[in-house]
Protein backbone atom coordinates (compact mmCIF):
# COMPACT_ATOMS: atom_id res chain seq x y z
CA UNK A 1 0.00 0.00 0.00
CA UNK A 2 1.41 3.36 -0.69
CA UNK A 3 -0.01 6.40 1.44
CA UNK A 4 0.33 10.10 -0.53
CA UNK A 5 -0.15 12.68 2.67
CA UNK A 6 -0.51 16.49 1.70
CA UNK A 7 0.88 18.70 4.42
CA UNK A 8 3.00 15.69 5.45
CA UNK A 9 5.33 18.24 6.25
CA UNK A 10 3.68 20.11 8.62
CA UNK A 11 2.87 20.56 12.28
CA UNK A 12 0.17 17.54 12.03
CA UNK A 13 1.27 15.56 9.20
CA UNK A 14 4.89 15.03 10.18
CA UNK A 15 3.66 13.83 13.51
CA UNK A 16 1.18 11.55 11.38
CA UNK A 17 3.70 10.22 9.28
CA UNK A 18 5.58 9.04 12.22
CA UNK A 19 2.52 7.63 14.18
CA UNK A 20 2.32 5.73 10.41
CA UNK A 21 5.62 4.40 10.31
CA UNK A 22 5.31 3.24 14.00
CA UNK A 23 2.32 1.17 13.19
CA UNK A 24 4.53 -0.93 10.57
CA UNK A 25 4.45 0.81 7.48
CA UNK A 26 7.48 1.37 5.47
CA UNK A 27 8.64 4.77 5.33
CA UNK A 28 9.10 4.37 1.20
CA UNK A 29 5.30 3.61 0.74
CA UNK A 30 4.34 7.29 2.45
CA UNK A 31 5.36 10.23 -0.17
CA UNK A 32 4.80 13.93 1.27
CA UNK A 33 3.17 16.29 -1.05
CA UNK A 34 4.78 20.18 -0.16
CA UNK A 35 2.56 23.04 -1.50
CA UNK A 36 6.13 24.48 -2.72
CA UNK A 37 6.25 21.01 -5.37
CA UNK A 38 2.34 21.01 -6.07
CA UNK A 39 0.01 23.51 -6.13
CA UNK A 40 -3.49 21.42 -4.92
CA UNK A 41 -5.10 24.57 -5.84
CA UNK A 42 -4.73 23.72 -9.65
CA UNK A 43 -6.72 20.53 -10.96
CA UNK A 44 -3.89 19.97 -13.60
CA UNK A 45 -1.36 19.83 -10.81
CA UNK A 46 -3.36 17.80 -8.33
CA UNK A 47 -4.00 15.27 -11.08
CA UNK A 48 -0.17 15.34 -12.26
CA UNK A 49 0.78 14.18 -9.02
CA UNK A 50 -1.73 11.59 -7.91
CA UNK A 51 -0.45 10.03 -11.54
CA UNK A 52 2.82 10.25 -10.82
CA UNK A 53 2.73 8.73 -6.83
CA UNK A 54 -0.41 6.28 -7.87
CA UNK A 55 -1.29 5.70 -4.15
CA UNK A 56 -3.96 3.47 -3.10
CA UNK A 57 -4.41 5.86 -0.27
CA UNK A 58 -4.40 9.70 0.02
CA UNK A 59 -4.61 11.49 3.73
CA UNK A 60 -5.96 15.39 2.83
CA UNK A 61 -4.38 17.32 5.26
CA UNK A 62 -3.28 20.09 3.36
CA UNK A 63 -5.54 23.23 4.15
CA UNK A 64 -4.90 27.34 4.54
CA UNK A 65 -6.13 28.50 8.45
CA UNK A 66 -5.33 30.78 11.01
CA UNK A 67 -6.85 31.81 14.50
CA UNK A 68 -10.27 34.46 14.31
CA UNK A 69 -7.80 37.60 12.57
CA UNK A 70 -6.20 35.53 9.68
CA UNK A 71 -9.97 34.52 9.39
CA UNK A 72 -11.30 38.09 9.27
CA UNK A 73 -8.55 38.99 7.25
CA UNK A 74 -8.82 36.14 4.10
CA UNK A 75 -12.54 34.87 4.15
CA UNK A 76 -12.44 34.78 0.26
CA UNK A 77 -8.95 32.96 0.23
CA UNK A 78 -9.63 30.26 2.67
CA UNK A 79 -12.97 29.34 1.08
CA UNK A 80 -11.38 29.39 -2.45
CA UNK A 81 -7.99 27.64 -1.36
CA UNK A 82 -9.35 24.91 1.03
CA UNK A 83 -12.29 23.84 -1.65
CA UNK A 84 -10.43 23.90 -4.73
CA UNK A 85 -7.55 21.59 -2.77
CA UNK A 86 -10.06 19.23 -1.49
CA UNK A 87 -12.10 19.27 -4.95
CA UNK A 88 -9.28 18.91 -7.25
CA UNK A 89 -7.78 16.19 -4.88
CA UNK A 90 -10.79 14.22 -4.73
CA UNK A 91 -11.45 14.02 -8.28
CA UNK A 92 -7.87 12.85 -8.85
CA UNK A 93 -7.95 10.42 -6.74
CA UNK A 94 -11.41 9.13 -8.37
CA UNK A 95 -9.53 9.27 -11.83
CA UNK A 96 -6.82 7.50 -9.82
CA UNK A 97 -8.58 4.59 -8.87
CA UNK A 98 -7.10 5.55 -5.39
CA UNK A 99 -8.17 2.79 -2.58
CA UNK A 100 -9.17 5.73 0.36
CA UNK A 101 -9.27 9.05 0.27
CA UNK A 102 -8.88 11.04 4.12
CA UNK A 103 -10.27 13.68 4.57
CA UNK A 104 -9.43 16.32 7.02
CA UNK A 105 -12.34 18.59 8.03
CA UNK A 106 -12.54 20.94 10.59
CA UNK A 107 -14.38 21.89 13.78
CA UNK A 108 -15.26 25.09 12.59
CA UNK A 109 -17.94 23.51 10.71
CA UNK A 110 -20.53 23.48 13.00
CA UNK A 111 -23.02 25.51 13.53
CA UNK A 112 -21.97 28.75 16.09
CA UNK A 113 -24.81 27.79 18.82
CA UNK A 114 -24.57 23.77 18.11
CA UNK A 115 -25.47 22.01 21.49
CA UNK A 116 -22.65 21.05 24.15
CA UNK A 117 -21.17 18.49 23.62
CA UNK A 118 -20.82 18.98 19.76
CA UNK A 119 -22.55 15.56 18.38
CA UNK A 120 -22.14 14.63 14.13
CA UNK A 121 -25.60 14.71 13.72
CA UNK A 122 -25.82 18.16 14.65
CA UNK A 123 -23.58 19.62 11.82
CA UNK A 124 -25.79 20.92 9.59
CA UNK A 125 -28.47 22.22 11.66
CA UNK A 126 -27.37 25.83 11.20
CA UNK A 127 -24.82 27.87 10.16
CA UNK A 128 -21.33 28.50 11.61
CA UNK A 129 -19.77 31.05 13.68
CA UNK A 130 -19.22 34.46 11.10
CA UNK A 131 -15.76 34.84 11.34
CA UNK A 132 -14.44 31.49 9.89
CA UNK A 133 -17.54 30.64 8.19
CA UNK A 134 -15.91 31.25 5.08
CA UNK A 135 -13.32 27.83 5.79
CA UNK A 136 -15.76 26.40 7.42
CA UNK A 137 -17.99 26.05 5.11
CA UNK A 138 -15.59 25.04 2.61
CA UNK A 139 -14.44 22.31 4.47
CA UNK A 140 -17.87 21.45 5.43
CA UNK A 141 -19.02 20.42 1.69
CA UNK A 142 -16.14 18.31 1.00
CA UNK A 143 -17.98 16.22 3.26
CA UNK A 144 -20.74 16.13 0.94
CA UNK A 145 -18.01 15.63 -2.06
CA UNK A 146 -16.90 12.36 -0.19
CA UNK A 147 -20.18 10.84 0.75
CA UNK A 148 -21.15 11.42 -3.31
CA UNK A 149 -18.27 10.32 -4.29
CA UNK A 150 -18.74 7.08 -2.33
CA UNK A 151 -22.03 6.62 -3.41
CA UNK A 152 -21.92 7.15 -7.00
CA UNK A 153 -18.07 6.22 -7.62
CA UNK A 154 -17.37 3.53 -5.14
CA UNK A 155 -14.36 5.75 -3.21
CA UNK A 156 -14.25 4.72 0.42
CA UNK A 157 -13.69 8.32 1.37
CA UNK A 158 -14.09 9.27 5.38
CA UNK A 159 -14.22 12.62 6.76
CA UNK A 160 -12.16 13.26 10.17
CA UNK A 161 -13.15 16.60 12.53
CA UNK A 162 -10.51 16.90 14.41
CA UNK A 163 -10.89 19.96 17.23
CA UNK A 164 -8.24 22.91 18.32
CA UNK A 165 -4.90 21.26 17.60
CA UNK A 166 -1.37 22.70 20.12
CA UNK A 167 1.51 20.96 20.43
CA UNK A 168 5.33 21.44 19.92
CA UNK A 169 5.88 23.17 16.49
CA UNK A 170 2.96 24.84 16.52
CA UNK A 171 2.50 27.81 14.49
CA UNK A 172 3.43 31.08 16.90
CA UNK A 173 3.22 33.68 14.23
CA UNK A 174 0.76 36.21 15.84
CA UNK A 175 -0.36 36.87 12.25
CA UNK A 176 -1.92 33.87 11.61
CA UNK A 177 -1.67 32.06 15.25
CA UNK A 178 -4.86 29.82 17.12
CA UNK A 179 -5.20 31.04 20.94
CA UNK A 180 -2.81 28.88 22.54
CA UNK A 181 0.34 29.40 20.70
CA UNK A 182 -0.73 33.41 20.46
CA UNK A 183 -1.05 33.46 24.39
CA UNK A 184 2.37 31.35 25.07
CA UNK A 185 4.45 33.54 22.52
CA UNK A 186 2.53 36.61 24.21
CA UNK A 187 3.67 35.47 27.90
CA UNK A 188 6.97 34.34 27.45
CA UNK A 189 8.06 37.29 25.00
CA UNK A 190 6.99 39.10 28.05
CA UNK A 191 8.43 38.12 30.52
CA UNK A 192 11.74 38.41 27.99
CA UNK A 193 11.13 42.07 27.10
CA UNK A 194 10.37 42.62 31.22
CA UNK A 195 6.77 43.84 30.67
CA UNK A 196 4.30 44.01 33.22
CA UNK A 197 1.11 43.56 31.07
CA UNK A 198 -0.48 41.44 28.17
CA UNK A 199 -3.66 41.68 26.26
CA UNK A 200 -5.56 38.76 25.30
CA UNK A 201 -8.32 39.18 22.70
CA UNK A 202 -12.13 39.24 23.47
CA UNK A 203 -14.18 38.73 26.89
CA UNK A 204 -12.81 35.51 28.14
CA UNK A 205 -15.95 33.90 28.19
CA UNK A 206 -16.12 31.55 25.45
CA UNK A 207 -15.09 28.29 25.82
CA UNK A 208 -12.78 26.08 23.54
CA UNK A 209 -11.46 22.13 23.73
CA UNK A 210 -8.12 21.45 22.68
CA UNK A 211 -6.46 18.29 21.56
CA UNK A 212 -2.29 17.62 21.74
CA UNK A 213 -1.35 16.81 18.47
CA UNK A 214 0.37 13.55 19.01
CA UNK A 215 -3.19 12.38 19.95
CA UNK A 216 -4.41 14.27 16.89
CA UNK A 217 -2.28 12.12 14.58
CA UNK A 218 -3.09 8.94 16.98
CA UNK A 219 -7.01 9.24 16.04
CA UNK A 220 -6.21 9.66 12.53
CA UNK A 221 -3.83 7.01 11.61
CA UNK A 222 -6.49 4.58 13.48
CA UNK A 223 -9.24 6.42 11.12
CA UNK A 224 -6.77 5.88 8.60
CA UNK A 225 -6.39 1.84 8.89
CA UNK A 226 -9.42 0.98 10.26
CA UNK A 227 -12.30 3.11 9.42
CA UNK A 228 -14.76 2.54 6.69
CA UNK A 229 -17.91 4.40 6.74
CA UNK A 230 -19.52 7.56 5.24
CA UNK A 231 -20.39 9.20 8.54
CA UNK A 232 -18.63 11.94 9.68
CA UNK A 233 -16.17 11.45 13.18
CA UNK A 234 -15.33 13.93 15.45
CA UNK A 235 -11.56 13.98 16.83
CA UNK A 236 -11.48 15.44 20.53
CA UNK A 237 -10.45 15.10 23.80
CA UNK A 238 -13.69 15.54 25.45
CA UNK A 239 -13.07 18.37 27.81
CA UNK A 240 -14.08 21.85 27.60
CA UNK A 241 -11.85 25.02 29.34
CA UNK A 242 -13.38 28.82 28.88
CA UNK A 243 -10.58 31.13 27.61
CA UNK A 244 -10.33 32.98 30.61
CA UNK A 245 -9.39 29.85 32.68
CA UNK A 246 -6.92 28.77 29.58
CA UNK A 247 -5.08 32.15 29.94
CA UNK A 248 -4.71 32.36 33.43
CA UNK A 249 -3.56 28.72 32.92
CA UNK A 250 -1.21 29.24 30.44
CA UNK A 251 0.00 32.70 32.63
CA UNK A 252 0.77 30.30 35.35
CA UNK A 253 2.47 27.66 33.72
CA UNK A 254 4.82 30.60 31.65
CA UNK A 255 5.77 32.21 35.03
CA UNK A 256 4.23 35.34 33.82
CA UNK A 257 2.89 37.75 37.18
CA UNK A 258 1.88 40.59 35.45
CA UNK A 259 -1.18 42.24 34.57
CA UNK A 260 -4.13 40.86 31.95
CA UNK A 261 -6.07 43.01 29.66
CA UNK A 262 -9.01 41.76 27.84
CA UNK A 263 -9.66 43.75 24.81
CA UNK A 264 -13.95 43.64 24.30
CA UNK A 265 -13.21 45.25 20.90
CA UNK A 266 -12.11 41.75 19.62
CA UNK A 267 -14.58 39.09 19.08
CA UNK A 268 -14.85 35.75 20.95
CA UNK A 269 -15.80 33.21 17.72
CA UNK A 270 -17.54 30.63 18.54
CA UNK A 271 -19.17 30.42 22.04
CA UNK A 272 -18.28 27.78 22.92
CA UNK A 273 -16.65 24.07 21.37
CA UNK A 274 -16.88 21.13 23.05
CA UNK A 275 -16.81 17.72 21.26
CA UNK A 276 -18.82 14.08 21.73
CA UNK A 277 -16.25 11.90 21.15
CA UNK A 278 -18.03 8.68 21.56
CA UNK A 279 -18.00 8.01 18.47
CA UNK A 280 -14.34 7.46 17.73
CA UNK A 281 -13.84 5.08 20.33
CA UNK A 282 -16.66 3.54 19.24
CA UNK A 283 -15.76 2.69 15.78
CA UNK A 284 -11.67 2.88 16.00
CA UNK A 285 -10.89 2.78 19.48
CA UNK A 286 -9.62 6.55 19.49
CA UNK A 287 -9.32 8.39 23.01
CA UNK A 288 -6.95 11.16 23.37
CA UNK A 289 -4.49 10.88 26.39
CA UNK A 290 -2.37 13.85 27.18
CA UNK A 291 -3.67 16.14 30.11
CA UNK A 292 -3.84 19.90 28.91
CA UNK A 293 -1.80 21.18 31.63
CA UNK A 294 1.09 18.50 31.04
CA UNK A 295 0.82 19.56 26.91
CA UNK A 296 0.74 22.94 27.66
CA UNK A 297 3.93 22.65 29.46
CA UNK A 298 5.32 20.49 26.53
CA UNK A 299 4.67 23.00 24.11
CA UNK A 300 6.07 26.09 26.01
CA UNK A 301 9.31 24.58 27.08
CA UNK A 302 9.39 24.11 22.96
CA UNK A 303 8.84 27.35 21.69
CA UNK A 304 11.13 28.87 24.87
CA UNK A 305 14.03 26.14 23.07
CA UNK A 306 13.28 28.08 19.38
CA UNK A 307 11.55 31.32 19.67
């Protein structure tokens, strides 16, 4: 079997291509598809390389995000970008005769006031929050894409929603940053530059669930081997913290003392995200194990080693 991963390379997919290699397969049969080699964007070059790799199994993973600004800041991009890479990819791989296709979808496809805890059934039943409904929505009908895709082609394509990745690696650029990397490189660049005060974005009162990304790549290579079905599978750790309690966490665990100032002018997103994850253990045995407090910790002594 050979495995073609798009954003192999990056802060989730290398991790997955490990977790893939540690459950036996041979680190030949996974090729890494870089946006600098292949631009997913283009059906010509999306069908070029399935061609050239011929895998019998493709893992989309390849998308264009940020936190709520980036969002704000490129709705028209991210819709464009993340539906032409999943459309053009999914019709190559149907021309391909690929074996499974995986694809990556994302929590902000839900509707903004979906009942806690998030269940699959729920995800159309409104739409999603307005500042990343533009990507949201994108990635939301490339579920449709691979349930019509199995039905009318045969493709045994399964759609993964995995919630707020962190981890070591992460992306701290405070252009295009999600919460928890923004409020670690805001803490410790702080405390560096001797300041006495921070400002995190919003009210503090919504609520978000976050999943290590070692136990992100977990649930999908056990999607990835033993998962058949058409219905959608959310990818969570369960547990729900409001923002408020995750920056006075993340204060703590950086050392930082000083002062916090919420800035109201800034929207919250979403309420609040929490997932039911019942039914990944259910049909692949998926539970996420790392304790937010201990991956916190991981992923600030990391950035403190390479800021």
């Amino acid at each position: 079997m050979k495995y073609l991963v798009t954003g192999g390379a990056g802060f989730l997919g290398s991790v997955l291509c490990r977790k893939l290699i540690e459950s036996g397969i041979a680190p030949a049969a996974i090729h890494v598809a870089r946006s600098r080699d292949c631009d997913l964007t283009r059906q010509d070059q999306a069908e070029r390389l399935v061609q050239t790799v011929r895998p019998d199994v493709i893992i989309h993973m390849a998308a264009r995000v940020g936190g709520i600004g980036a969002n704000r800041e490129n709705p028209g991009y991210y819709f464009y970008a993340n539906m032409a890479m999943g459309l053009h990819l999914l019709e190559a791989a149907r021309l391909g005769k690929v074996k499974k296709f995986v694809q990556i979808g994302t929590i902000c496809a839900y509707p903004k006031f979906t009942p806690v805890p998030f269940k699959e059934e729920n995800l159309w039943n409104g739409f999603p929050e307005e500042t990343n409904a533009p990507y949201g929505i994108a990635k939301k009908a490339l579920l449709t894409m691979c349930q019509g895709y199995r039905q009318q082609y045969g493709l045994n394509a399964i759609y993964l929603l995995p919630v707020n990745l962190y981890g070591p690696g992460d992306n701290f650029d405070p252009a295009s940053s999600h919460v928890i990397p923004a409020l670690i490189r805001k803490f410790v660049d702080a405390q560096a530059a001797g300041l006495q005060e921070i400002v995190a974005w919003g009210t503090g009162k919504a609520s978000r669930e976050f999943l290590y990304v070692e136990d992100a790549a977990d649930g999908i290579a056990l999607a990835t081997l033993h998962y058949n079905d058409s219905e959608p599978v959310n990818l969570g750790a369960g547990r729900e913290i409001s923002i408020f309690d995750l920056t006075s966490l993340i204060a703590r665990l950086c050392g930082f003392t000083g002062q916090i100032k919420w800035d109201t002018s800034k929207p919250d997103g979403q309420p609040r995200r929490c997932l039911d994850v019942s039914r990944a253990l259910e049909r692949f045995h998926f539970s996420a194990k790392m304790p937010l407090e201990e991956g916190l910790t991981r992923t600030i002594d990391w950035y403190r080693k390479n800021r």
